[in-house]
Protein backbone atom coordinates (compact mmCIF):
# COMPACT_ATOMS: atom_id res chain seq x y z
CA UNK A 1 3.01 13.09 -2.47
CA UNK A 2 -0.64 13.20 -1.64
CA UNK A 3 -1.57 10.33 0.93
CA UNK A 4 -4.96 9.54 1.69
CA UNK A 5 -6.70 6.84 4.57
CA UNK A 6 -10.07 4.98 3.34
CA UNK A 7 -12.21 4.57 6.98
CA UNK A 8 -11.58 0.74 7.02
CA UNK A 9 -8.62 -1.35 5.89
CA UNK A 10 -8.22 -2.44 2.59
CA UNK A 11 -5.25 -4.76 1.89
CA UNK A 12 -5.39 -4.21 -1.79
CA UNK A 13 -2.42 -2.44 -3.09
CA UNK A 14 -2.46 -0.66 -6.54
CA UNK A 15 -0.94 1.35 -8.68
CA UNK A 16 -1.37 3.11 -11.96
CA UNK A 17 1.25 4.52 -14.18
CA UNK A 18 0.35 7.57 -16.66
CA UNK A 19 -2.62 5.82 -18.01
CA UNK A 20 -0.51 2.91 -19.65
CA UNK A 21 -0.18 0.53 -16.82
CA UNK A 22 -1.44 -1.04 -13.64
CA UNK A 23 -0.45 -3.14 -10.66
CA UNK A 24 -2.81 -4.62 -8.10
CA UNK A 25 -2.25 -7.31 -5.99
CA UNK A 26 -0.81 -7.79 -2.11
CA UNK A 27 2.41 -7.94 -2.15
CA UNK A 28 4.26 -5.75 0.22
CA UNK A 29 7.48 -3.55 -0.37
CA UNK A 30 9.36 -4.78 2.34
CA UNK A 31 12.25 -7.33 2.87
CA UNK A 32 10.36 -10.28 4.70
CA UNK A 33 7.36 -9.56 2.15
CA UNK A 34 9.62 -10.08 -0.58
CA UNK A 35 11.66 -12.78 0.34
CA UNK A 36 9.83 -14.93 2.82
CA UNK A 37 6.21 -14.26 1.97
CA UNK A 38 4.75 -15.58 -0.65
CA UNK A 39 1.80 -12.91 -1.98
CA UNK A 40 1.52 -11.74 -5.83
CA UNK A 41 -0.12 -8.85 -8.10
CA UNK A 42 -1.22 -8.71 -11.49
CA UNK A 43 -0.01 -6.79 -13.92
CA UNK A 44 -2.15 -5.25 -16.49
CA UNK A 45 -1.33 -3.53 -20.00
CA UNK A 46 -4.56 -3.92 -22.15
CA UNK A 47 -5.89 0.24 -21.61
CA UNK A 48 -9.56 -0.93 -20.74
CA UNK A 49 -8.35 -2.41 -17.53
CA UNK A 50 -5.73 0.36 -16.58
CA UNK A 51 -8.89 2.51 -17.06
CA UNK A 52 -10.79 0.46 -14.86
CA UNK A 53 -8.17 -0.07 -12.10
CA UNK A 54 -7.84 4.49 -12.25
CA UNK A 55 -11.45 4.35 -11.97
CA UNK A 56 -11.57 1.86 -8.96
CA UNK A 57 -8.58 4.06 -7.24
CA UNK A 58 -10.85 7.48 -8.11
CA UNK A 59 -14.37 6.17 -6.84
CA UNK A 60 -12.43 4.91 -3.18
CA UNK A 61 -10.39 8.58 -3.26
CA UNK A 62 -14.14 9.89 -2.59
CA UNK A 63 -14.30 8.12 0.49
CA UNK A 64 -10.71 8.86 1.95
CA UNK A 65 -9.64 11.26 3.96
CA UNK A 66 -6.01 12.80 3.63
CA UNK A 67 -3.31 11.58 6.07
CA UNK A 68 -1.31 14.21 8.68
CA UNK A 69 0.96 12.57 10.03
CA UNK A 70 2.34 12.85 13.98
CA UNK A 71 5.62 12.36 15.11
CA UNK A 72 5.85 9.57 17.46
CA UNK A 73 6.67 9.71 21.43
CA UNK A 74 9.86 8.71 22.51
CA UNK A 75 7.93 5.14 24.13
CA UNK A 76 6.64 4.50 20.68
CA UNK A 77 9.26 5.05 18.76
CA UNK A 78 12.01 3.13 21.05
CA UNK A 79 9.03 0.81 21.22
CA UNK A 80 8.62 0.22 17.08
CA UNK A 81 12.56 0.02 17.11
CA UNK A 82 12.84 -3.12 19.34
CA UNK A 83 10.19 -4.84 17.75
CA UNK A 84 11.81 -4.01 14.19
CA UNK A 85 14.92 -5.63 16.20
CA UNK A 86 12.77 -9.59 15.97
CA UNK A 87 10.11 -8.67 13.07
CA UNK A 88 12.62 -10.66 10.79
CA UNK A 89 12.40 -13.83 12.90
CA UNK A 90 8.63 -13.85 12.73
């Protein structure tokens, strides 16, 4: 899997499948996204917009840099774990 980071946040998330179909929209794959949130995407099958969605995802690659990723302290990860602990209340 090849991940790559744009310099500044984008909260668009897409997705194109083998040049037959595309997803974009803001939902999040994650329980509380999913169940409590309420966010949508798009789906689109005509081949002019998957083409155009690929296109989008190709001219932002050009900006982004790849991702290499760190393994986190022992503070930050026993930190993300208690928070994970009370993210489903929020």
């Amino acid at each position: 899997m090849d991940v790559q980071l744009l310099p500044s946040m984008l909260h668009a998330k897409t997705f194109v499948l083998d040049d037959a179909l595309a997803l974009g929209g803001s939902t999040n794959l994650d329980l509380r996204s999913l169940l409590v949130n309420h966010e949508a995407s798009v789906v689109f099958y005509a081949p002019s917009d998957v083409a155009w969605m690929a296109a989008w995802i190709e001219a932002l690659r050009g900006e982004a840099r790849a991702f290499v990723p760190v393994a986190p302290t022992f503070a930050e990860d026993l930190a993300e774990g208690l928070l994970l602990t009370l993210a489903f209340q929020l």
